[in-house]
PDB file of N, CA and C in Angstrom:
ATOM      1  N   UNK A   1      51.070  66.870  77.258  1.00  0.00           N
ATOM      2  CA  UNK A   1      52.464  66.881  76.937  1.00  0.00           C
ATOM      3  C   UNK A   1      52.958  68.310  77.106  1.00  0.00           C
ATOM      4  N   UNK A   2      54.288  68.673  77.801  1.00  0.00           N
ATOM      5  CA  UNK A   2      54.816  69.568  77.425  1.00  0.00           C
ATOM      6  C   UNK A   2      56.187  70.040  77.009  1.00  0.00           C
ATOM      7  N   UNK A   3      56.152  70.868  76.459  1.00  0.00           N
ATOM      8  CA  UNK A   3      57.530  71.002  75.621  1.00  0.00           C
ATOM      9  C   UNK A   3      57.979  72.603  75.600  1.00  0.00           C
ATOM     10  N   UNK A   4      59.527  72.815  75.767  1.00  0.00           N
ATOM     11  CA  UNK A   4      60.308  74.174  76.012  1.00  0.00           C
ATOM     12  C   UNK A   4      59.695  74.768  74.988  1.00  0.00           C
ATOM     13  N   UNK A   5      59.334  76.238  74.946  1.00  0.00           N
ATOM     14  CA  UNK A   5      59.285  77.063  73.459  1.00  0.00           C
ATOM     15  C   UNK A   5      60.560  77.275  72.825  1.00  0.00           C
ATOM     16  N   UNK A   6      60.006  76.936  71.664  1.00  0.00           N
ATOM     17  CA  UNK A   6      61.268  76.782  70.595  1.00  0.00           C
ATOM     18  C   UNK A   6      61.132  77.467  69.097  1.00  0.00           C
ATOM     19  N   UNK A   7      62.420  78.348  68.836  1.00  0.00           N
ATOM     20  CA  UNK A   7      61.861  78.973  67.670  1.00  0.00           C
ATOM     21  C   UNK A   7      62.080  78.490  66.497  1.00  0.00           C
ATOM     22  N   UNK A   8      62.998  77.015  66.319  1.00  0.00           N
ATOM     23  CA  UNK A   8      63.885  75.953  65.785  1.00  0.00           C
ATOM     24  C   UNK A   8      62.722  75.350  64.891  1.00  0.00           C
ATOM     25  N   UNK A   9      62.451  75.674  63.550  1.00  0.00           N
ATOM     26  CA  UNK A   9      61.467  75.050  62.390  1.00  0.00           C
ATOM     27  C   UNK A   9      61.541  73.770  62.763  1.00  0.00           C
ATOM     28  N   UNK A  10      62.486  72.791  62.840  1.00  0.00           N
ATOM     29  CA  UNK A  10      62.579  71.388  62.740  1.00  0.00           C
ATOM     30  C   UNK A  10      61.554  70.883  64.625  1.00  0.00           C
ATOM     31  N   UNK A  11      61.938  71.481  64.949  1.00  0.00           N
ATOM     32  CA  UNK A  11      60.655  71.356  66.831  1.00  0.00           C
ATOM     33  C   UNK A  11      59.190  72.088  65.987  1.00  0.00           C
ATOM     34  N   UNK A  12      59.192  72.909  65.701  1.00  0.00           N
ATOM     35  CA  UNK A  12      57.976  73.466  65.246  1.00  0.00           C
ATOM     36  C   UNK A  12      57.210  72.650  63.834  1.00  0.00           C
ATOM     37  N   UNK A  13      57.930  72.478  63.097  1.00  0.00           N
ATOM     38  CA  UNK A  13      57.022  71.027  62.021  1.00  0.00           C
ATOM     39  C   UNK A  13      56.914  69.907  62.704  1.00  0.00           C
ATOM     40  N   UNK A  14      57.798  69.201  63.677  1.00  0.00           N
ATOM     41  CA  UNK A  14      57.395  68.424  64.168  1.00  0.00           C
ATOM     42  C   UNK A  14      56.034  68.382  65.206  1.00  0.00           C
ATOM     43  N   UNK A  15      55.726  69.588  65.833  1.00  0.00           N
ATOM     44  CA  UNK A  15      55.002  69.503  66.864  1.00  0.00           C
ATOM     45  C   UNK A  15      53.880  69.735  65.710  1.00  0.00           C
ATOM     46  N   UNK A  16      53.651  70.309  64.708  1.00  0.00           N
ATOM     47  CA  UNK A  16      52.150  70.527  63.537  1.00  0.00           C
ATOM     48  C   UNK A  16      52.304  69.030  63.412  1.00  0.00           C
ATOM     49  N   UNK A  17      53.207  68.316  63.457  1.00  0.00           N
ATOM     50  CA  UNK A  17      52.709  67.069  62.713  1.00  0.00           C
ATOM     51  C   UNK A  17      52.240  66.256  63.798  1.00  0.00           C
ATOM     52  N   UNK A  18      52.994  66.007  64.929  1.00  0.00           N
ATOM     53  CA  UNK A  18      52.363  65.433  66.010  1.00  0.00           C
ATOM     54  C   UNK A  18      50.426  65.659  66.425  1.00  0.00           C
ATOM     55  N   UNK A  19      50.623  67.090  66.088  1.00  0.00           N
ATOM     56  CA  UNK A  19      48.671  67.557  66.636  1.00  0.00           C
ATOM     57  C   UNK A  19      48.379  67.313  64.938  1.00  0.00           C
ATOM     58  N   UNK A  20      48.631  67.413  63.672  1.00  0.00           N
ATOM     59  CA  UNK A  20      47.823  66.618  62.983  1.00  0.00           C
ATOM     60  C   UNK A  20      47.922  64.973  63.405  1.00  0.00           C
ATOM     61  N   UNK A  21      48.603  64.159  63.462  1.00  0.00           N
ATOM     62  CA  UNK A  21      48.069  62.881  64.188  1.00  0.00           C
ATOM     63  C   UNK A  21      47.563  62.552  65.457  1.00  0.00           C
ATOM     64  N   UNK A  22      47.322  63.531  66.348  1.00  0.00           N
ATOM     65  CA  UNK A  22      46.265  62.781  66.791  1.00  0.00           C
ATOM     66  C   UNK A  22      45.385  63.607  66.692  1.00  0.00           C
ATOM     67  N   UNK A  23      45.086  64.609  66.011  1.00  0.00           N
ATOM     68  CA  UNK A  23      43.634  65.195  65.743  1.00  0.00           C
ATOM     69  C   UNK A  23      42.873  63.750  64.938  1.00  0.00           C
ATOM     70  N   UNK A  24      43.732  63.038  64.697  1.00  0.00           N
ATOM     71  CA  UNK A  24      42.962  62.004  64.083  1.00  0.00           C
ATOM     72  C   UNK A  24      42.287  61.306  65.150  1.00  0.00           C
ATOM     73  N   UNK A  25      42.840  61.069  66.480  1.00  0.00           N
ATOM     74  CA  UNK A  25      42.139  60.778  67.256  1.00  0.00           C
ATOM     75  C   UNK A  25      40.741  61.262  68.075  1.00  0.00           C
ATOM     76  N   UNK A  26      41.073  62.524  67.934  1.00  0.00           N
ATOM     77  CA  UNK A  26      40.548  63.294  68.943  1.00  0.00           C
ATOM     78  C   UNK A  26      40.427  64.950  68.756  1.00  0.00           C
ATOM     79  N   UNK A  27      40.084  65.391  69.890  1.00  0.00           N
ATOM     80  CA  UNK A  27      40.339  67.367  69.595  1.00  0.00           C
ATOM     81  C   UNK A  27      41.448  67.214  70.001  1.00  0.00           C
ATOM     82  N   UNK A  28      42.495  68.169  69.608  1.00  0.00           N
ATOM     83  CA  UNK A  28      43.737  68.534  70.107  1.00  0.00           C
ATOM     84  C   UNK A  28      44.051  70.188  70.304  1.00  0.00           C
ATOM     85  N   UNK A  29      44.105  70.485  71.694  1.00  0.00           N
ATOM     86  CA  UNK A  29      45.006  71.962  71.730  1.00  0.00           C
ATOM     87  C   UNK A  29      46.097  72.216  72.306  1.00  0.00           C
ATOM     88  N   UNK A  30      46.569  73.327  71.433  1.00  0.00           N
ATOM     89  CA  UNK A  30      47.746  73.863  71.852  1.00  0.00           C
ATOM     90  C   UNK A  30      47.857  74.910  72.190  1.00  0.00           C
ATOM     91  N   UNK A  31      47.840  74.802  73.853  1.00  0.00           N
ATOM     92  CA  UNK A  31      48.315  76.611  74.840  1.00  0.00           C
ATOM     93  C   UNK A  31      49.629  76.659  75.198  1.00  0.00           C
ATOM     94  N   UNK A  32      49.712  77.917  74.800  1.00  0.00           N
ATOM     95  CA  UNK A  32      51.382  78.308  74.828  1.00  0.00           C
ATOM     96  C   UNK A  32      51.423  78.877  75.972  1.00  0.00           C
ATOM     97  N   UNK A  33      53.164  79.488  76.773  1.00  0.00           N
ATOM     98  CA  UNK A  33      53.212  80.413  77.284  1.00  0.00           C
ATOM     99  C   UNK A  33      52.985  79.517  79.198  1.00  0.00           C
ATOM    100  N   UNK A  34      53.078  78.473  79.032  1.00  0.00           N
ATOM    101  CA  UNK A  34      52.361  77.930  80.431  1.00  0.00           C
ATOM    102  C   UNK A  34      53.687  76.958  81.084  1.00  0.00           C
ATOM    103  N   UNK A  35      53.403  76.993  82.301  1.00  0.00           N
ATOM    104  CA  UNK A  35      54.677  76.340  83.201  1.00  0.00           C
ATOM    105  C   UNK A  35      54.034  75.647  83.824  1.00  0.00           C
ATOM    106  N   UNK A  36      54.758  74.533  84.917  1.00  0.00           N
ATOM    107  CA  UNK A  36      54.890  73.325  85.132  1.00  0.00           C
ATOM    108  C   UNK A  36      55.243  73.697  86.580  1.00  0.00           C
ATOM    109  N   UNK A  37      54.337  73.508  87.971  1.00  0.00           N
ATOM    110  CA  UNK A  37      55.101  73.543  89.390  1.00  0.00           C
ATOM    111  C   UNK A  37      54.498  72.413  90.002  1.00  0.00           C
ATOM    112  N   UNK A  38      55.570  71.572  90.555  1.00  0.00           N
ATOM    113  CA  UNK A  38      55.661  70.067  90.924  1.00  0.00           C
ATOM    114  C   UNK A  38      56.305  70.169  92.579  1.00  0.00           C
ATOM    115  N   UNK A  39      55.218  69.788  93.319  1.00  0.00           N
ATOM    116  CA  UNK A  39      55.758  69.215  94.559  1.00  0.00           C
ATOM    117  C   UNK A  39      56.315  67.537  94.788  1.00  0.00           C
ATOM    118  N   UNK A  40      57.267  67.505  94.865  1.00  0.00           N
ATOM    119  CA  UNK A  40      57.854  65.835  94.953  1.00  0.00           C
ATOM    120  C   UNK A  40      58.255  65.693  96.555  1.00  0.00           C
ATOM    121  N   UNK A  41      58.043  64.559  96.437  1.00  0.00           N
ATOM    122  CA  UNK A  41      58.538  64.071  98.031  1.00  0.00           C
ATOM    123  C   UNK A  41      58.316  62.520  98.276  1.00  0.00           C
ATOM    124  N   UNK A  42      59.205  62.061  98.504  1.00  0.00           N
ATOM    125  CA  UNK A  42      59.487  60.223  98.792  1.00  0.00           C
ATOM    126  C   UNK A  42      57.764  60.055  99.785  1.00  0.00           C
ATOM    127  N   UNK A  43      58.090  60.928 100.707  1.00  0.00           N
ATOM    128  CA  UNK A  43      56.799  60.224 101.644  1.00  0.00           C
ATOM    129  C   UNK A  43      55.641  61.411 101.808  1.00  0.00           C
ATOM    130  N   UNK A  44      55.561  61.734 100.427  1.00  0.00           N
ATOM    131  CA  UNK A  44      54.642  63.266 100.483  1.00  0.00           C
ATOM    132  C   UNK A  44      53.194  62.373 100.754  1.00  0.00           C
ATOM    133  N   UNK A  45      52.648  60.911 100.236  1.00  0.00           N
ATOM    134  CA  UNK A  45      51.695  60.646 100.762  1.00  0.00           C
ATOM    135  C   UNK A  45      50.970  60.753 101.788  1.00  0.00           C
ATOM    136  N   UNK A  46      51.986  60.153 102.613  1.00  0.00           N
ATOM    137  CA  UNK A  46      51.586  60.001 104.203  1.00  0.00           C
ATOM    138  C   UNK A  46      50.947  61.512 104.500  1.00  0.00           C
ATOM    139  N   UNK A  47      51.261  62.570 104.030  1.00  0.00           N
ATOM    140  CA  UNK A  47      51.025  64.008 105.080  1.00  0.00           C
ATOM    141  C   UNK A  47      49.556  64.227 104.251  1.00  0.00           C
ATOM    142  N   UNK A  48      48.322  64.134 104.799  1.00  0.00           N
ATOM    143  CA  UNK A  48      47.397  64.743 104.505  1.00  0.00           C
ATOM    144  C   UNK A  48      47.585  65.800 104.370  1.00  0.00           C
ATOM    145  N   UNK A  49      46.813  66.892 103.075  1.00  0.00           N
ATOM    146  CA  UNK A  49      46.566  68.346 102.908  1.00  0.00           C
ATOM    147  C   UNK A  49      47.671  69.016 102.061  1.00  0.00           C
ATOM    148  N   UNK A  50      48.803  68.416 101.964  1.00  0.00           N
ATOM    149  CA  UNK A  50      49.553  68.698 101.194  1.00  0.00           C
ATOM    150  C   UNK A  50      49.097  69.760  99.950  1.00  0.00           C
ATOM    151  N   UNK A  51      48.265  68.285  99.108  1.00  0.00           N
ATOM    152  CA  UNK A  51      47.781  68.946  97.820  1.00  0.00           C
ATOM    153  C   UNK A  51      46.757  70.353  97.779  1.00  0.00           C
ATOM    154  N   UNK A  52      46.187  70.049  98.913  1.00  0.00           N
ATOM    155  CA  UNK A  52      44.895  71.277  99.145  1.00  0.00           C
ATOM    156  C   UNK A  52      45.945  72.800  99.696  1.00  0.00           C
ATOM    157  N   UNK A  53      46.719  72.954 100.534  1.00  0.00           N
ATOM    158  CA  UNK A  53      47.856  73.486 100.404  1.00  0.00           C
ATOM    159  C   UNK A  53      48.275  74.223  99.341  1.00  0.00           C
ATOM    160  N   UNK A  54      49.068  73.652  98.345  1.00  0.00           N
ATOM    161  CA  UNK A  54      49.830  73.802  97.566  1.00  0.00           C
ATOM    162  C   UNK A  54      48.441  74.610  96.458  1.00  0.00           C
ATOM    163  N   UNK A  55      47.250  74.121  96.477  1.00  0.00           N
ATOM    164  CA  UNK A  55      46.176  74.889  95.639  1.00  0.00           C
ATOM    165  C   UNK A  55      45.453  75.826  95.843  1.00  0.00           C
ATOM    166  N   UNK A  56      45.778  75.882  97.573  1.00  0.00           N
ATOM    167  CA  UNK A  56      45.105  77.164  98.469  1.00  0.00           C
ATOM    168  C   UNK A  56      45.764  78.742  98.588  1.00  0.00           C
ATOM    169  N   UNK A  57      47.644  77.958  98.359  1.00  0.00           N
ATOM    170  CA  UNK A  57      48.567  79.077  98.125  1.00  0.00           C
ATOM    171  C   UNK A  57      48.468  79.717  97.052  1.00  0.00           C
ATOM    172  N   UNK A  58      48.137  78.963  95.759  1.00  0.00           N
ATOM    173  CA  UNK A  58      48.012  79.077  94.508  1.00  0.00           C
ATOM    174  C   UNK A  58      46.938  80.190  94.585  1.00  0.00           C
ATOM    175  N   UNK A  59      45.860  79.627  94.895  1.00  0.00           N
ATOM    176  CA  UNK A  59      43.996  80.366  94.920  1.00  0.00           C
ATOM    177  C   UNK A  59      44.419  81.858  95.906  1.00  0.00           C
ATOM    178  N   UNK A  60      45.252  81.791  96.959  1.00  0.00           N
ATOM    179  CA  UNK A  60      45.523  83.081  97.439  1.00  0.00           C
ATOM    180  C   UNK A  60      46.342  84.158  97.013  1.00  0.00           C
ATOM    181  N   UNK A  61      47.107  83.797  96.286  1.00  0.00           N
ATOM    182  CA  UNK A  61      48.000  84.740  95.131  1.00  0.00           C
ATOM    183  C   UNK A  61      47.314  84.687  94.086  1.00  0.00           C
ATOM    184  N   UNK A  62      45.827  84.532  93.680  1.00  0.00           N
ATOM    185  CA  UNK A  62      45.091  84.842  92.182  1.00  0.00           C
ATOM    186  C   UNK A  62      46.267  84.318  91.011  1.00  0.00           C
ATOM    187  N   UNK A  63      46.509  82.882  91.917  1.00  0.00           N
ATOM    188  CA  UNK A  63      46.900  82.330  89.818  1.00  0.00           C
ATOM    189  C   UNK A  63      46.052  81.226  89.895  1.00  0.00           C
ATOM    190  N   UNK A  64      45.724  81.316  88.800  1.00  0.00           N
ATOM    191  CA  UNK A  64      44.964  79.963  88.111  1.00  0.00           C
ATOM    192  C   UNK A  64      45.507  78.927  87.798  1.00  0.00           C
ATOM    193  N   UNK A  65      45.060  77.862  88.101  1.00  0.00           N
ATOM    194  CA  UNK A  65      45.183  76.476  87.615  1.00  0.00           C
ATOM    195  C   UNK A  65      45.135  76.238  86.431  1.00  0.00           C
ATOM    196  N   UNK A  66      45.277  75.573  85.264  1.00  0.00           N
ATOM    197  CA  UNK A  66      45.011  74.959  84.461  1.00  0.00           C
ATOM    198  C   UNK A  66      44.713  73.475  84.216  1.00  0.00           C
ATOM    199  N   UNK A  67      45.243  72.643  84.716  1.00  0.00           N
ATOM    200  CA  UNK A  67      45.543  71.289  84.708  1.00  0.00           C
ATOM    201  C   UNK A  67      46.095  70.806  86.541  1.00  0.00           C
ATOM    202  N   UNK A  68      45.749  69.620  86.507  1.00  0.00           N
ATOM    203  CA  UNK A  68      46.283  68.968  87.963  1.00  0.00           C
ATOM    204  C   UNK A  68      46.645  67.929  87.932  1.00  0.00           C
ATOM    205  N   UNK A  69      47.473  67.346  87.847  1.00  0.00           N
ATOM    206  CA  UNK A  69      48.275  66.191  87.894  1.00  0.00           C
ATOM    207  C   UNK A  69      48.753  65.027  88.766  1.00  0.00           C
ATOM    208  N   UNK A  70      48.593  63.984  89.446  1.00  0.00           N
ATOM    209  CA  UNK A  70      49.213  63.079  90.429  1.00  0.00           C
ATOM    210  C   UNK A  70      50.169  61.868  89.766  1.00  0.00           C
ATOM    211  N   UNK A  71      51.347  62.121  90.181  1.00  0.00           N
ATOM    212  CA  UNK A  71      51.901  60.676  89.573  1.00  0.00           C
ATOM    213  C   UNK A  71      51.167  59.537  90.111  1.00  0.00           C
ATOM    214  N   UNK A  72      51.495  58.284  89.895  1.00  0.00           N
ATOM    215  CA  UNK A  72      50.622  57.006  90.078  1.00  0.00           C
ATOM    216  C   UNK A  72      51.478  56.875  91.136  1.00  0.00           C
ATOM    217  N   UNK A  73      52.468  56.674  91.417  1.00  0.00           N
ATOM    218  CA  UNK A  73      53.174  56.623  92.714  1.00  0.00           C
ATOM    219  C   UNK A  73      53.004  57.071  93.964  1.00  0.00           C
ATOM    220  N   UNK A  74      52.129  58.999  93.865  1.00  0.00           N
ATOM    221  CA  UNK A  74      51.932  59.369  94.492  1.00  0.00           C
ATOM    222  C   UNK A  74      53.140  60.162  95.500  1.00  0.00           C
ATOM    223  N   UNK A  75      54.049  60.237  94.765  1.00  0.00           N
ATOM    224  CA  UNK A  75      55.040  61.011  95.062  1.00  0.00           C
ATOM    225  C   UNK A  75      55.463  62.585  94.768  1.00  0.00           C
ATOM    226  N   UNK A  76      54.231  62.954  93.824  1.00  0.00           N
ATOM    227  CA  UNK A  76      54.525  64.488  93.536  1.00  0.00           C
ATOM    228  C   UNK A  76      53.001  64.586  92.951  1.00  0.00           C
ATOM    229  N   UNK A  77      52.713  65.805  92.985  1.00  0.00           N
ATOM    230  CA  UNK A  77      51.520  66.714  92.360  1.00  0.00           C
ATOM    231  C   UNK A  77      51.993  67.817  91.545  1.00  0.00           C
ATOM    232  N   UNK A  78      51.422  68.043  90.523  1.00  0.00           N
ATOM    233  CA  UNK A  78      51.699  68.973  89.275  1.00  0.00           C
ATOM    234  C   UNK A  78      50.395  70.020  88.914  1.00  0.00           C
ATOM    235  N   UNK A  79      50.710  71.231  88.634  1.00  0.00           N
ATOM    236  CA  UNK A  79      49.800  72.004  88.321  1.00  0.00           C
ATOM    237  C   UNK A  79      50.799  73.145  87.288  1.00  0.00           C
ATOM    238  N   UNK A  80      49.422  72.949  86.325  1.00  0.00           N
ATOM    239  CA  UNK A  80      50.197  73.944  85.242  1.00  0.00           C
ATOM    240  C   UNK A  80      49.605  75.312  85.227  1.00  0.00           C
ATOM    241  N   UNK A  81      50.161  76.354  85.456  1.00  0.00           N
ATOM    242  CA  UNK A  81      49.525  78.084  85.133  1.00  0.00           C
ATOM    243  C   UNK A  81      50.049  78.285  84.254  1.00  0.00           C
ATOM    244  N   UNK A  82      49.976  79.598  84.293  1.00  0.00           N
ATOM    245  CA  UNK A  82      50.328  80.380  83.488  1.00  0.00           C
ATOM    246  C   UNK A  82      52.133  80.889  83.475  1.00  0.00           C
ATOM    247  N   UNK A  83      52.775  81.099  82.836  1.00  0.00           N
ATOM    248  CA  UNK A  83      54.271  81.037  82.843  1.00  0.00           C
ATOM    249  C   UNK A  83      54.375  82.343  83.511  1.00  0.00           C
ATOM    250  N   UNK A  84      53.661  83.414  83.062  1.00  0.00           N
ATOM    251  CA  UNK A  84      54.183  84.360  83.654  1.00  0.00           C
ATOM    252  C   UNK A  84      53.865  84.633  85.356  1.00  0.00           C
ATOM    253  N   UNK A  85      52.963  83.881  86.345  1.00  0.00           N
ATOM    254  CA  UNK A  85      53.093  83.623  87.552  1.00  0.00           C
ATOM    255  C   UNK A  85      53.897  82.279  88.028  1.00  0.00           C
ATOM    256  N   UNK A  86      54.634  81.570  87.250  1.00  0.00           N
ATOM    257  CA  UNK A  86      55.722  80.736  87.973  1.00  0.00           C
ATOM    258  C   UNK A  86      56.478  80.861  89.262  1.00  0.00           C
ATOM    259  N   UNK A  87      57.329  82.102  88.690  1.00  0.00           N
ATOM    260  CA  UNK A  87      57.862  82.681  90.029  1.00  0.00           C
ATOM    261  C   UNK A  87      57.133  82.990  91.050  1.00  0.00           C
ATOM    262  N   UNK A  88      56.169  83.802  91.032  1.00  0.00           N
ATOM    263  CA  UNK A  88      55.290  84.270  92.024  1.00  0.00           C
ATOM    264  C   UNK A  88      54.594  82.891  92.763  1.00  0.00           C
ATOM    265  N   UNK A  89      54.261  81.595  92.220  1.00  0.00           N
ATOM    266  CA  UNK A  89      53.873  80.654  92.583  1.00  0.00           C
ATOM    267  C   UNK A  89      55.126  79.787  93.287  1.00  0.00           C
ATOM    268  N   UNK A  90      56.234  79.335  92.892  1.00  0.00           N
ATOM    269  CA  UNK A  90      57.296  78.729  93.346  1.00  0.00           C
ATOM    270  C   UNK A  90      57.573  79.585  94.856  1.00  0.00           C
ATOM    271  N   UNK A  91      57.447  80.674  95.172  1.00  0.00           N
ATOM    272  CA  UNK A  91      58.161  81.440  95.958  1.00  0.00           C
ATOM    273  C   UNK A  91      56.991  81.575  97.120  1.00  0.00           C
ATOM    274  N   UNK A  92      55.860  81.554  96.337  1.00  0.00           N
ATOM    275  CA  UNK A  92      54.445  81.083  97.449  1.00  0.00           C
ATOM    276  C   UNK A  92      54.802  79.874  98.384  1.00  0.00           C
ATOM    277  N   UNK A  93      54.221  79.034  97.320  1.00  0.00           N
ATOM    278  CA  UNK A  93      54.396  77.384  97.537  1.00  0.00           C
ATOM    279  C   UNK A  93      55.596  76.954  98.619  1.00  0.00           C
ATOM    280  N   UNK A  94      56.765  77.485  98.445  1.00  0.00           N
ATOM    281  CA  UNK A  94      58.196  77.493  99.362  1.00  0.00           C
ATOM    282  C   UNK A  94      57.779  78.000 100.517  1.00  0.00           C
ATOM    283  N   UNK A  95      57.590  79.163 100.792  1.00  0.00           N
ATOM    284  CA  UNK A  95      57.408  80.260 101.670  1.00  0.00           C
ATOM    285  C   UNK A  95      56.045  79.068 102.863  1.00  0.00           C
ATOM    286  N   UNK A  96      55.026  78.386 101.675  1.00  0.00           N
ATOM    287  CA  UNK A  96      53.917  78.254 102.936  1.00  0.00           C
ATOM    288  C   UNK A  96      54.539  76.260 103.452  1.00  0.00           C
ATOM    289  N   UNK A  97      55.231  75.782 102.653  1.00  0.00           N
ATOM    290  CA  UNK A  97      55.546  74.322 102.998  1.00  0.00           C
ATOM    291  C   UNK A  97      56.984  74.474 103.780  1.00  0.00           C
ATOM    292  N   UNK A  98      57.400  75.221 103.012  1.00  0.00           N
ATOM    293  CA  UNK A  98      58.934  74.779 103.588  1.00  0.00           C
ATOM    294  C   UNK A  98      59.924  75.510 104.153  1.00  0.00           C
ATOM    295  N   UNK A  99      59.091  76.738 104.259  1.00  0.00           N
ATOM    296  CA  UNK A  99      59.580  77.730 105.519  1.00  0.00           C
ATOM    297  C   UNK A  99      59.039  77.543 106.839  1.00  0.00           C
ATOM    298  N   UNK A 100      58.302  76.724 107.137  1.00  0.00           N
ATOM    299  CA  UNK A 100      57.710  76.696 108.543  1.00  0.00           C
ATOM    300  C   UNK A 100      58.784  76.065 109.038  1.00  0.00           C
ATOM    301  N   UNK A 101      59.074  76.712 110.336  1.00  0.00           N
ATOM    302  CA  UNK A 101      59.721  76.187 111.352  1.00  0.00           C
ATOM    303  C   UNK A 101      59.123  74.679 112.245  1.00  0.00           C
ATOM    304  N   UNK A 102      60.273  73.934 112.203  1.00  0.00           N
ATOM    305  CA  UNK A 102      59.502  72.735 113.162  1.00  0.00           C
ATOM    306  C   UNK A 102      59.677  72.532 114.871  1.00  0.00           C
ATOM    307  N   UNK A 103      58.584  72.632 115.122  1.00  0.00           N
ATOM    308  CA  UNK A 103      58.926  72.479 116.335  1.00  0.00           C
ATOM    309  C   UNK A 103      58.918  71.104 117.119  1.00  0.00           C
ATOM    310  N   UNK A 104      59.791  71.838 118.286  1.00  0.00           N
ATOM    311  CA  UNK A 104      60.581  70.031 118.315  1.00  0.00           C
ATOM    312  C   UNK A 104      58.685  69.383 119.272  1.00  0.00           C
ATOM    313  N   UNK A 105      58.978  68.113 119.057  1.00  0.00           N
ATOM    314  CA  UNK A 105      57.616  67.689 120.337  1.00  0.00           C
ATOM    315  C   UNK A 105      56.555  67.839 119.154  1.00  0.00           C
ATOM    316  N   UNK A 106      55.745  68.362 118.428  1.00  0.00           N
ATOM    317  CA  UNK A 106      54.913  68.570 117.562  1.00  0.00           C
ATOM    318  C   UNK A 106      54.726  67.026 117.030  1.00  0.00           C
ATOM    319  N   UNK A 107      53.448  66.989 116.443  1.00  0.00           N
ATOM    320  CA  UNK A 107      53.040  65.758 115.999  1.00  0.00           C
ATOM    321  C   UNK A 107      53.635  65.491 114.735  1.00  0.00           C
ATOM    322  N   UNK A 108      53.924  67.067 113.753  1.00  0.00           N
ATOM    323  CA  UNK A 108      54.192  66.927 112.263  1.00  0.00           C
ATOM    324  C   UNK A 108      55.648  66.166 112.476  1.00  0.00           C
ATOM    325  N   UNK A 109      56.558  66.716 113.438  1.00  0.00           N
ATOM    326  CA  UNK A 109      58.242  66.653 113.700  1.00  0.00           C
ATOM    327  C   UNK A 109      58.219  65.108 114.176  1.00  0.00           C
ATOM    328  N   UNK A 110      57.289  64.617 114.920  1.00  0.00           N
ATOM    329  CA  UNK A 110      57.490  63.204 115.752  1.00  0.00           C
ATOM    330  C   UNK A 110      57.155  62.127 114.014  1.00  0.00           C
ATOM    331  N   UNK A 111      56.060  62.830 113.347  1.00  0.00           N
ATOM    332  CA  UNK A 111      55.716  62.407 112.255  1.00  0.00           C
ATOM    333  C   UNK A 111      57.081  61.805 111.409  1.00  0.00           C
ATOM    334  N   UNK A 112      57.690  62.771 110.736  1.00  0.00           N
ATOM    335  CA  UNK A 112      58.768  62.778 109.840  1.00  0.00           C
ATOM    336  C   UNK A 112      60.216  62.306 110.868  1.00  0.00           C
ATOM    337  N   UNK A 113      60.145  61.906 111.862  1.00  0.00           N
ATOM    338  CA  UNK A 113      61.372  61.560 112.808  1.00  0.00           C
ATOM    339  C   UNK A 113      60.944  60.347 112.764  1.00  0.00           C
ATOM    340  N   UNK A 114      59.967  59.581 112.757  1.00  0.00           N
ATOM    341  CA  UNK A 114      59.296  58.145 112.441  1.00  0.00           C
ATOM    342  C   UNK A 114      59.821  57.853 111.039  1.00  0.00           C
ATOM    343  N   UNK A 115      59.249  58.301 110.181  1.00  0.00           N
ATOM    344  CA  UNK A 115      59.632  58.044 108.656  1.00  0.00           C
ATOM    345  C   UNK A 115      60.810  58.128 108.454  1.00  0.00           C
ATOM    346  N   UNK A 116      61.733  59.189 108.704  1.00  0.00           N
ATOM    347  CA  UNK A 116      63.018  58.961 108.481  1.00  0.00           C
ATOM    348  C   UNK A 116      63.651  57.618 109.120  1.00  0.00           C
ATOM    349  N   UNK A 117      63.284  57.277 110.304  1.00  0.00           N
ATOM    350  CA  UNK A 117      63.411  56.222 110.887  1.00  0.00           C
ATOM    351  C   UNK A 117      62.805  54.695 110.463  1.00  0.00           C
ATOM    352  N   UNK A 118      62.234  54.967 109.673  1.00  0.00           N
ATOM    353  CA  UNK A 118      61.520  53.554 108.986  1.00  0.00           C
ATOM    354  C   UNK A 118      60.157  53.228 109.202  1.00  0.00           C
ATOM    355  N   UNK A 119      59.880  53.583 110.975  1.00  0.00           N
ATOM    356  CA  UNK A 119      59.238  53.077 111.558  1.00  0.00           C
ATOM    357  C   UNK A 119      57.402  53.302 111.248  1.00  0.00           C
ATOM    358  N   UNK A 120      57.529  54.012 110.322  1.00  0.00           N
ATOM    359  CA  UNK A 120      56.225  54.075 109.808  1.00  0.00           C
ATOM    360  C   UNK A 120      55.765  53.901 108.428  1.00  0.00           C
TER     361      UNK A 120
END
């Protein structure tokens, strides 16, 4: 689960009471200080490497992972660091997916000119 930091007593007793119930279940921790970067995309399936990508950019700017995430849909991947490399990660991640130029004729461009088109 995650939740905005908040300095608001009524968010803060609630969240002690939430991790005392389910410590009843289980271990429960709480790391602060950590952000949330989500690649989404309707037909992000189809493109092999995506995810390895998005963890290779990560692994080459020295931020760490914490957690990895797939919706069941398969429409986005989630990885949580550390808050204070967010930026530095968002601006990675952009820079290596979605700054590449497409070139026309290419398999990736004939790829996504299909999909937009239905036809795949």
């Amino acid at each position: 689960m995650a939740l905005q930091h908040s300095d608001d007593e009524a968010s803060n007793r609630d969240l002690r009471d939430a991790v005392q119930e389910l410590k009843k279940l289980g271990t429960v921790d709480v790391t602060r200080n950590m952000s949330i970067v989500s690649l989404v995309g309707k037909h992000m399936k189809q493109f092999i490497g995506v995810a390895s990508t998005m963890f290779s950019t990560l692994a080459e700017q020295g931020i760490n992972i914490e957690m990895i995430s797939q919706g069941a849909n398969e429409i986005n991947i989630s990885a949580v660091i550390d808050e204070k490399d967010s930026l530095k990660a968002l601006q990675a991640i952009h820079a290596k997916l979605l700054d590449q130029p497409v070139v026309e004729g290419s398999a990736l461009h004939d790829r996504i000119e299909r999909l937009k088109l239905g036809q795949d």
